[in-house]
PDB file of N, CA and C in Angstrom:
ATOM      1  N   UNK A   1      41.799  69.304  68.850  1.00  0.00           N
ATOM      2  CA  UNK A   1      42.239  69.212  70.242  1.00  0.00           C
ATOM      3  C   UNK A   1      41.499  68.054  70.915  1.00  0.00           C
ATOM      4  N   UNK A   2      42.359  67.274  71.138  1.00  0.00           N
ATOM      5  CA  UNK A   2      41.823  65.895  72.245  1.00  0.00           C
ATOM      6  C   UNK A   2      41.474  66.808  73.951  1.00  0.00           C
ATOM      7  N   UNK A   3      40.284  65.741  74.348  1.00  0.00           N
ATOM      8  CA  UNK A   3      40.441  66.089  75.887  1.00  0.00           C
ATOM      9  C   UNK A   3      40.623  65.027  76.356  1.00  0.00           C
ATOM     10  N   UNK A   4      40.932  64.825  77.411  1.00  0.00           N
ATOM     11  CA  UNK A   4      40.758  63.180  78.179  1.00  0.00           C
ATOM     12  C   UNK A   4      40.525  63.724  79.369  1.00  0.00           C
ATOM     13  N   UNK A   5      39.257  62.869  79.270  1.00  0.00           N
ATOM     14  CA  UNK A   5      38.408  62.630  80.621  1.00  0.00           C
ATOM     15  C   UNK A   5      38.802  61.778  81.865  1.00  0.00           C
ATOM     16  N   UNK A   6      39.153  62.203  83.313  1.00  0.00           N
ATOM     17  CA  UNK A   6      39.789  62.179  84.081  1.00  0.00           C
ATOM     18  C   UNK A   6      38.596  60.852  84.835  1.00  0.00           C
ATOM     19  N   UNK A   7      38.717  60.240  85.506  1.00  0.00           N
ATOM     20  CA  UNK A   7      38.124  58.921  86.323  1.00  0.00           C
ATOM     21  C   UNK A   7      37.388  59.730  86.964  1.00  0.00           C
ATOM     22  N   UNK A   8      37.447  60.939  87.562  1.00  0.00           N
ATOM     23  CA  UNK A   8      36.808  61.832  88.693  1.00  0.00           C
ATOM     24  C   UNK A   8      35.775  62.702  87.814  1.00  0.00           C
ATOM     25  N   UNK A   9      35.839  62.777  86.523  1.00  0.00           N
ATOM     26  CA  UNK A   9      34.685  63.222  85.844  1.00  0.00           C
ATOM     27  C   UNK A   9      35.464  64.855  84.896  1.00  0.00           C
ATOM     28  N   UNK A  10      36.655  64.897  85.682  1.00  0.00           N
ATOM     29  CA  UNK A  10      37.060  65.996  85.223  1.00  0.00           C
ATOM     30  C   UNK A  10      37.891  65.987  83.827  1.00  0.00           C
ATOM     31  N   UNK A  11      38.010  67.331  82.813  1.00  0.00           N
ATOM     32  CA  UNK A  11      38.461  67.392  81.539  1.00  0.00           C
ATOM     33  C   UNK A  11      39.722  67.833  81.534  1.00  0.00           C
ATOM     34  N   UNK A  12      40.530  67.311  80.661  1.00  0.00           N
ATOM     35  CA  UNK A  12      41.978  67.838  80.577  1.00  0.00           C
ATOM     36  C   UNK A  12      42.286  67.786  79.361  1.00  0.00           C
ATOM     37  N   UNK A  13      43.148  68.708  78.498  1.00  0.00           N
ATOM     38  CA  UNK A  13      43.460  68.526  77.456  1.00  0.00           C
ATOM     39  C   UNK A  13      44.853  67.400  77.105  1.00  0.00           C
ATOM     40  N   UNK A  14      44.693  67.075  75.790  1.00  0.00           N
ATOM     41  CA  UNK A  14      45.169  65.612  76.077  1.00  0.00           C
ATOM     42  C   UNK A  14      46.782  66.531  75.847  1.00  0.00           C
ATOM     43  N   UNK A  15      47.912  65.762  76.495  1.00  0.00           N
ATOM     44  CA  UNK A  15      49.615  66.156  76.200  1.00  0.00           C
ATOM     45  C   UNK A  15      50.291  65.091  76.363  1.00  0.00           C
ATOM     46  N   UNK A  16      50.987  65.359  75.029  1.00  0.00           N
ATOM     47  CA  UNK A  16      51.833  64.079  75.064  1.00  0.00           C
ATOM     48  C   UNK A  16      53.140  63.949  75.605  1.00  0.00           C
ATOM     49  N   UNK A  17      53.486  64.887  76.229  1.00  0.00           N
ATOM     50  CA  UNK A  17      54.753  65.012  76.817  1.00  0.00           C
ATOM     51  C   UNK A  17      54.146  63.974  78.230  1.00  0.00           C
ATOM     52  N   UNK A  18      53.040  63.931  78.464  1.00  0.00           N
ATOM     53  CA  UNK A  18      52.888  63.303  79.796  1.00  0.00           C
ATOM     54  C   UNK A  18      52.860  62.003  79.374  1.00  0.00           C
ATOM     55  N   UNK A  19      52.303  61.425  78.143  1.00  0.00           N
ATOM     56  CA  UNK A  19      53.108  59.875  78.071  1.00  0.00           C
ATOM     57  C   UNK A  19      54.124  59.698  77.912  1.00  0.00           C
ATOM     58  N   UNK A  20      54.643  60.777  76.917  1.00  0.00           N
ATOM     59  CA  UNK A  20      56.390  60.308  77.126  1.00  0.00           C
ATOM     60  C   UNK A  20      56.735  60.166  78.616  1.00  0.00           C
ATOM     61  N   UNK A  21      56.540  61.237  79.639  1.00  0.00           N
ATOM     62  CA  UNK A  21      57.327  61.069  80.806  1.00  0.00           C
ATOM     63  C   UNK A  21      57.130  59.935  81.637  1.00  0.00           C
ATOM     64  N   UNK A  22      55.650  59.274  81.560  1.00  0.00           N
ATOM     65  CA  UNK A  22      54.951  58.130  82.168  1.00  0.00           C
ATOM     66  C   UNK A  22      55.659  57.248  81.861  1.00  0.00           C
ATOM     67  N   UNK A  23      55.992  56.399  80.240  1.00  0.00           N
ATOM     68  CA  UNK A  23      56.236  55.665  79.674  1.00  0.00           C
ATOM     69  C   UNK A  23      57.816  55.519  79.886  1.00  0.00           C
ATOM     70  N   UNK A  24      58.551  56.430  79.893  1.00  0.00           N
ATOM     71  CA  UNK A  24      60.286  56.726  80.214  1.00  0.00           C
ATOM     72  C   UNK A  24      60.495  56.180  81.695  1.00  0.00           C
ATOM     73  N   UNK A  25      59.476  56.842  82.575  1.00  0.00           N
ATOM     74  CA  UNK A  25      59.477  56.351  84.018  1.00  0.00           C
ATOM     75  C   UNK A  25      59.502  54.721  84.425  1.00  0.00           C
ATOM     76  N   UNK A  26      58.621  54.233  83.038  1.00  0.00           N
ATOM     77  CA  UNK A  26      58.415  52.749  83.732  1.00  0.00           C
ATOM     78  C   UNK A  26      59.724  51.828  83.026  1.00  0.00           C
ATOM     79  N   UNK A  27      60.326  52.796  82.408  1.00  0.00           N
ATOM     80  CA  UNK A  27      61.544  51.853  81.728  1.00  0.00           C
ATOM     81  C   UNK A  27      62.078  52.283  80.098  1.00  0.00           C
ATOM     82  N   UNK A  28      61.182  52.417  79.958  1.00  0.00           N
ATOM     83  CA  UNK A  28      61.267  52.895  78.265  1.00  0.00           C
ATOM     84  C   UNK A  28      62.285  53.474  78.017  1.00  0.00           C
ATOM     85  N   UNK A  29      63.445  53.578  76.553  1.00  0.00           N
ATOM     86  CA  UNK A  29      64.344  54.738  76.441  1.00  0.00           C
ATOM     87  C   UNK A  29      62.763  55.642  75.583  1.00  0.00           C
ATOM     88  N   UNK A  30      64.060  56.727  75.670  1.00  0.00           N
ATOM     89  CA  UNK A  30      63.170  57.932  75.128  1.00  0.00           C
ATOM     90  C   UNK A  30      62.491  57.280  73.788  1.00  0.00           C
ATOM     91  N   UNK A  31      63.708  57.007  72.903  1.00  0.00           N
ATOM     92  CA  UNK A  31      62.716  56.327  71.588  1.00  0.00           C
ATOM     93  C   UNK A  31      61.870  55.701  71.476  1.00  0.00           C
ATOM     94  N   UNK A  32      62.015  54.772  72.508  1.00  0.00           N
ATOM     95  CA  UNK A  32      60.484  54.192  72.747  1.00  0.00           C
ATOM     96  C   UNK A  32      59.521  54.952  73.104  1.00  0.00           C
ATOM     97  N   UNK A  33      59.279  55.520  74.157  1.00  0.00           N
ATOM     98  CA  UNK A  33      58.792  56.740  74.258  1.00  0.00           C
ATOM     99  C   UNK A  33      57.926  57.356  73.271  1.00  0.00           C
ATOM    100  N   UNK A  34      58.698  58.006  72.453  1.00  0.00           N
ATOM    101  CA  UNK A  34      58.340  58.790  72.058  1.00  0.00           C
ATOM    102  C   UNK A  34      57.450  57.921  70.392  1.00  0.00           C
ATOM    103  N   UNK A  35      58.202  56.541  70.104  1.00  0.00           N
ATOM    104  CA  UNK A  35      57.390  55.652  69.309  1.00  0.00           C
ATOM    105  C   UNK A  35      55.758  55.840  69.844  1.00  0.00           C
ATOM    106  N   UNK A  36      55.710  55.302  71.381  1.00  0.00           N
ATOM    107  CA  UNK A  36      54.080  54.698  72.094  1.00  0.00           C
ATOM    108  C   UNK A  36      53.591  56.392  72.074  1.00  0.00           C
ATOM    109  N   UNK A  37      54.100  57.756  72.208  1.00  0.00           N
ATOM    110  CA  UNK A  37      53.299  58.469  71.847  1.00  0.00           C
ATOM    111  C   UNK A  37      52.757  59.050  70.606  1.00  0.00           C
ATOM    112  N   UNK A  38      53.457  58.473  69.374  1.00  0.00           N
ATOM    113  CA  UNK A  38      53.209  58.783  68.350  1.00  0.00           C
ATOM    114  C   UNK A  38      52.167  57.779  68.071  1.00  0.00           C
ATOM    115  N   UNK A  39      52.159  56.309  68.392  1.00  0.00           N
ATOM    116  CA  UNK A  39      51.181  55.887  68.061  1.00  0.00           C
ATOM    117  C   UNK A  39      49.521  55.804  68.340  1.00  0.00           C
ATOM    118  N   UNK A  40      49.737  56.283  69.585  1.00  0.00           N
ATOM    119  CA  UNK A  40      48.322  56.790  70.507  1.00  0.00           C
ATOM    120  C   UNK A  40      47.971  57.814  70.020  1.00  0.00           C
ATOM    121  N   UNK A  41      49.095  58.776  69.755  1.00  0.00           N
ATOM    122  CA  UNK A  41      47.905  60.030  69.037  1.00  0.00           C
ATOM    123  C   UNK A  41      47.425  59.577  67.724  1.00  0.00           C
ATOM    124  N   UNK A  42      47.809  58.862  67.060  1.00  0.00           N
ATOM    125  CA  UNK A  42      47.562  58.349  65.708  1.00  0.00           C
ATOM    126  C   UNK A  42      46.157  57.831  65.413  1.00  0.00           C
ATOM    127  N   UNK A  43      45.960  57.290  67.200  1.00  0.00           N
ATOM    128  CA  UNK A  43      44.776  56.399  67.657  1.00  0.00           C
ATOM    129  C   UNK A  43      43.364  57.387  68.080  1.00  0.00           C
ATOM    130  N   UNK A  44      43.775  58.562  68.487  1.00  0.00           N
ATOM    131  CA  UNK A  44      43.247  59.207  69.565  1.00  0.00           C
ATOM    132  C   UNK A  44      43.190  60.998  68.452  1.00  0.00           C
ATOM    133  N   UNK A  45      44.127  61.052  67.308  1.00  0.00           N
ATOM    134  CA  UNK A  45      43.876  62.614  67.331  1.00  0.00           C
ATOM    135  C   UNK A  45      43.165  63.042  66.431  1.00  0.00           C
ATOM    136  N   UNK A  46      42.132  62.310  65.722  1.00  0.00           N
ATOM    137  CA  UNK A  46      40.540  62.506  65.162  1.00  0.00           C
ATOM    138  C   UNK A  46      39.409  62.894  66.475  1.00  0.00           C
ATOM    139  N   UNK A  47      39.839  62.273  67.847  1.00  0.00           N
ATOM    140  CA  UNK A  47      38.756  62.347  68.424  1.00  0.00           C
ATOM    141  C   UNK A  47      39.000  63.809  69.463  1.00  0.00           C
ATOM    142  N   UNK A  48      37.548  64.325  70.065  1.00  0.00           N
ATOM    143  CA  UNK A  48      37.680  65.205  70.932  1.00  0.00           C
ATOM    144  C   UNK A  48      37.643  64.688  71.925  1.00  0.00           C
ATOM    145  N   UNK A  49      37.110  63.370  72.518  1.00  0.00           N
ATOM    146  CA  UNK A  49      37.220  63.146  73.934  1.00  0.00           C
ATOM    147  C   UNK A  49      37.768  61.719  73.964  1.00  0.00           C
ATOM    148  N   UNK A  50      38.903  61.332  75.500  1.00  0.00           N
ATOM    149  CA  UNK A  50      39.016  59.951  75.407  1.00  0.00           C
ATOM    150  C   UNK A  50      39.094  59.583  76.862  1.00  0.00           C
ATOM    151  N   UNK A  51      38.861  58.823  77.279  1.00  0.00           N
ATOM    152  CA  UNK A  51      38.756  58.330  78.695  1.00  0.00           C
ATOM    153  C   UNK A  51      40.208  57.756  78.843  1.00  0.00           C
ATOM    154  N   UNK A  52      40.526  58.471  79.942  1.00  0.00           N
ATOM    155  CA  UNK A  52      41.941  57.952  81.160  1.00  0.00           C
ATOM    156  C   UNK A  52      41.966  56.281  80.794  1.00  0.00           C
ATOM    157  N   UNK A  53      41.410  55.562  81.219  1.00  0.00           N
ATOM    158  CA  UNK A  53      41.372  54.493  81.404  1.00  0.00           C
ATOM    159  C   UNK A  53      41.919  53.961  79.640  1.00  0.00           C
ATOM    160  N   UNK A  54      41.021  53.958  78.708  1.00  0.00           N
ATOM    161  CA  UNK A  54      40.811  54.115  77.826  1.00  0.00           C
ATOM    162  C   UNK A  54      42.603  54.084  76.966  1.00  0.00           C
ATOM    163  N   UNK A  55      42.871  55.485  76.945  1.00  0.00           N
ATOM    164  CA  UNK A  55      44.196  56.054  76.930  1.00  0.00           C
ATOM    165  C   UNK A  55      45.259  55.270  77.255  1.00  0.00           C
ATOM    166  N   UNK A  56      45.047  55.122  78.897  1.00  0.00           N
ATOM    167  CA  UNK A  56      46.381  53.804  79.742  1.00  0.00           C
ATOM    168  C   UNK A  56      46.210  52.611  78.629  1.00  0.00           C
ATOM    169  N   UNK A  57      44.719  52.263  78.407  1.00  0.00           N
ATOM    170  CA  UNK A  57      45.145  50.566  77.890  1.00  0.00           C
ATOM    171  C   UNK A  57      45.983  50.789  76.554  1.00  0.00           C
ATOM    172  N   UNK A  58      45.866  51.741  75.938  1.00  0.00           N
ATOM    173  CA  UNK A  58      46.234  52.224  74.271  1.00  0.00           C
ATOM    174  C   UNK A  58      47.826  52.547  74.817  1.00  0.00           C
ATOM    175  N   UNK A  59      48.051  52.990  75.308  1.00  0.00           N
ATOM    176  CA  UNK A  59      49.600  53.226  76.382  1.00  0.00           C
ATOM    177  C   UNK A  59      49.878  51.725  76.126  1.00  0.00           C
ATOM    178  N   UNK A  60      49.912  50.861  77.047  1.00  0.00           N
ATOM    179  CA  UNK A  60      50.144  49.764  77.592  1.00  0.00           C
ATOM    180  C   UNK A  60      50.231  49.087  76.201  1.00  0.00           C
ATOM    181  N   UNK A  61      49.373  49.038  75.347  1.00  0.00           N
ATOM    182  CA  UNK A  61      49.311  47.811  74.225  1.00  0.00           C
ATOM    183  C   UNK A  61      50.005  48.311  73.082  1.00  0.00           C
ATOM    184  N   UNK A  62      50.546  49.685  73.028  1.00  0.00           N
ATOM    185  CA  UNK A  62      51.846  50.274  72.101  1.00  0.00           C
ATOM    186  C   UNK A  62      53.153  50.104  72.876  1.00  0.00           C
ATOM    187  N   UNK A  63      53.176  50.070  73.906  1.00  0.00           N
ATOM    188  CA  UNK A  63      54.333  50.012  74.989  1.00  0.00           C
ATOM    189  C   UNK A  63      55.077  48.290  74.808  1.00  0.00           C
ATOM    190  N   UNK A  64      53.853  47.654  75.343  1.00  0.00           N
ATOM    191  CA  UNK A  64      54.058  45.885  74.919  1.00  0.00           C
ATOM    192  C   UNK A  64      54.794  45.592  73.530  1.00  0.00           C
ATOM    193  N   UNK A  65      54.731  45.876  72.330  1.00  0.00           N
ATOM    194  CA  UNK A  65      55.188  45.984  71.468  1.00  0.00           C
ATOM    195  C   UNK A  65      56.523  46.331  71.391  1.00  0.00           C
ATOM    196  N   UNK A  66      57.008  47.500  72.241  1.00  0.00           N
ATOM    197  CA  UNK A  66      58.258  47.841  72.521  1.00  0.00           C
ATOM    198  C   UNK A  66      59.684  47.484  73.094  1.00  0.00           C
ATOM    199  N   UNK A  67      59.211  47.102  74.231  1.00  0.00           N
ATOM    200  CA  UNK A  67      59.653  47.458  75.654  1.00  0.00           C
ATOM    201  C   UNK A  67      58.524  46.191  76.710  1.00  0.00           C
ATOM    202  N   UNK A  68      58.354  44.722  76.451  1.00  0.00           N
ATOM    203  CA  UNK A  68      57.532  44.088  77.549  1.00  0.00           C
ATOM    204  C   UNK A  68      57.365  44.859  79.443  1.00  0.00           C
ATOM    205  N   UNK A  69      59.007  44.862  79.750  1.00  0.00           N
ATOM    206  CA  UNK A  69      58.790  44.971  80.753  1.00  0.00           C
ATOM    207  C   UNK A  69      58.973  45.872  81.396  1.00  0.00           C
ATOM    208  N   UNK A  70      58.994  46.953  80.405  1.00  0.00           N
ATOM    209  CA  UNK A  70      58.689  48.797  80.561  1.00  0.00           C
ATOM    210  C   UNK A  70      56.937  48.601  80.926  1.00  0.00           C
ATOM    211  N   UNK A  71      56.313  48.265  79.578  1.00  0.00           N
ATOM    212  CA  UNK A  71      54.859  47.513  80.156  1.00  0.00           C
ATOM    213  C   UNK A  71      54.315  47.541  81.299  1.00  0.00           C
ATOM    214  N   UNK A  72      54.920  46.028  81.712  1.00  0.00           N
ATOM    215  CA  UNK A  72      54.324  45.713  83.060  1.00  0.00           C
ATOM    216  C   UNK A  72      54.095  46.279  84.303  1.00  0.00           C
ATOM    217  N   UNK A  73      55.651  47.255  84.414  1.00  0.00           N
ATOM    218  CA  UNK A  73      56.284  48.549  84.864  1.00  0.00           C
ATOM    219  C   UNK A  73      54.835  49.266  85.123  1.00  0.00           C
ATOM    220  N   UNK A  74      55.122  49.989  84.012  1.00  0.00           N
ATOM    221  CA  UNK A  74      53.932  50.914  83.579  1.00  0.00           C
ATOM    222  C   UNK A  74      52.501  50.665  84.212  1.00  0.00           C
ATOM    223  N   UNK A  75      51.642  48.989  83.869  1.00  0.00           N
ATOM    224  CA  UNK A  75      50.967  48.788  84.732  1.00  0.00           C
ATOM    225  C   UNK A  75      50.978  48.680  85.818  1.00  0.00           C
ATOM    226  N   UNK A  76      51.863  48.520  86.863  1.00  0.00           N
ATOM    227  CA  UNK A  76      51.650  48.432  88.093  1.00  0.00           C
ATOM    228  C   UNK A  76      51.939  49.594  88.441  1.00  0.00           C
ATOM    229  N   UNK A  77      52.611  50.598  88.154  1.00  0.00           N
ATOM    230  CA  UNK A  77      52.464  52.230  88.371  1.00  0.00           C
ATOM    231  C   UNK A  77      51.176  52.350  88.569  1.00  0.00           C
ATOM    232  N   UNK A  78      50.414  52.088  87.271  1.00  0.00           N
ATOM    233  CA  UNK A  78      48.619  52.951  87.314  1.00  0.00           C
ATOM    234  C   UNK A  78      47.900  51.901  88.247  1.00  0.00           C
ATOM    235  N   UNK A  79      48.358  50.792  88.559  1.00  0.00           N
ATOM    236  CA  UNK A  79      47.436  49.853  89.749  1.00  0.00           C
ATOM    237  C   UNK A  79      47.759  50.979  91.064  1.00  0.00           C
ATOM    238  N   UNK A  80      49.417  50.875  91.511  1.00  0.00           N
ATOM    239  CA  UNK A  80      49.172  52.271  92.491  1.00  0.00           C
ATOM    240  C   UNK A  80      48.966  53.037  92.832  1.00  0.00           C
ATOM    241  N   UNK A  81      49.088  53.806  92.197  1.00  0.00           N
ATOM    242  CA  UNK A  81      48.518  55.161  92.139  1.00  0.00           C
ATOM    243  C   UNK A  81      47.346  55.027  92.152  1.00  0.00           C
ATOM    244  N   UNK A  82      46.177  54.381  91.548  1.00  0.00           N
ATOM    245  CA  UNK A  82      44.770  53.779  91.556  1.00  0.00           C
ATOM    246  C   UNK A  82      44.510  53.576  93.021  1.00  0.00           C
ATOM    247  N   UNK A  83      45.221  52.635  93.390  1.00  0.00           N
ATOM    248  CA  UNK A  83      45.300  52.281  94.905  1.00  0.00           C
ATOM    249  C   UNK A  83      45.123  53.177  95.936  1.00  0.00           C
ATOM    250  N   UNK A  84      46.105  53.896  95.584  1.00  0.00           N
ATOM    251  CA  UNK A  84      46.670  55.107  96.561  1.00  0.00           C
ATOM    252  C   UNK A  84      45.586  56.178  96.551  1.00  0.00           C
ATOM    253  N   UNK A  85      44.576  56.744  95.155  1.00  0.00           N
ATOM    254  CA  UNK A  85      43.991  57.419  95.165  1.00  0.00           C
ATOM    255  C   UNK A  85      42.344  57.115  96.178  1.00  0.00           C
ATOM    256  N   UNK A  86      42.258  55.815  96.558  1.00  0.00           N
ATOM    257  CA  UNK A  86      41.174  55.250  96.682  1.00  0.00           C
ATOM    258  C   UNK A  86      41.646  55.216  98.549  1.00  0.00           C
ATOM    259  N   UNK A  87      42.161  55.285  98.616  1.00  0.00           N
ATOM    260  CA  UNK A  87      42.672  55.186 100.450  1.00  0.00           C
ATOM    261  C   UNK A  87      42.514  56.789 100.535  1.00  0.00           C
ATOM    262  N   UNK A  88      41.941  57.556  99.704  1.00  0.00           N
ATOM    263  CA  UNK A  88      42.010  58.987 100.555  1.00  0.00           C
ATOM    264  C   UNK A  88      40.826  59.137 101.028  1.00  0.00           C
TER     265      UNK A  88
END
């Protein structure tokens, strides 16, 4: 069981349905999708812990491969939301 460690210090167990849905959101078809989550766990499911941050870039650099401007998509999602979390 992966956890990934949240920016705020907090633990979550890792699910991959939440990159698929992330990754679909920024453009991706499902197959792609579901490619960038097979390859992150590939990356990630020896370990017990992985950092958010960490995770996104491993997202992003299986995604690029795919889908460029699902990608870019994708990054500027986590710049906002980043953003957005920091104005509270």
């Amino acid at each position: 069981m992966v956890n990934v460690k949240k920016r705020d210090g907090r633990i979550e167990d890792y699910v991959e349905s939440k990159i698929v849905n992330g990754v679909k959101k920024a453009g991706a078809t499902a197959e792609e999708a579901a490619h960038v989550a097979e390859e992150v766990l590939e990356k990630v499911g020896h370990r017990t812990e992985v950092a958010a941050e960490e995770l996104s870039r491993m997202v992003v650099t299986s995604l690029r491969k795919v889908n460029k401007k699902a990608s870019e998509e994708f990054i500027k999602f986590r710049y906002n939301k980043l953003k957005a979390k920091k104005k509270k």
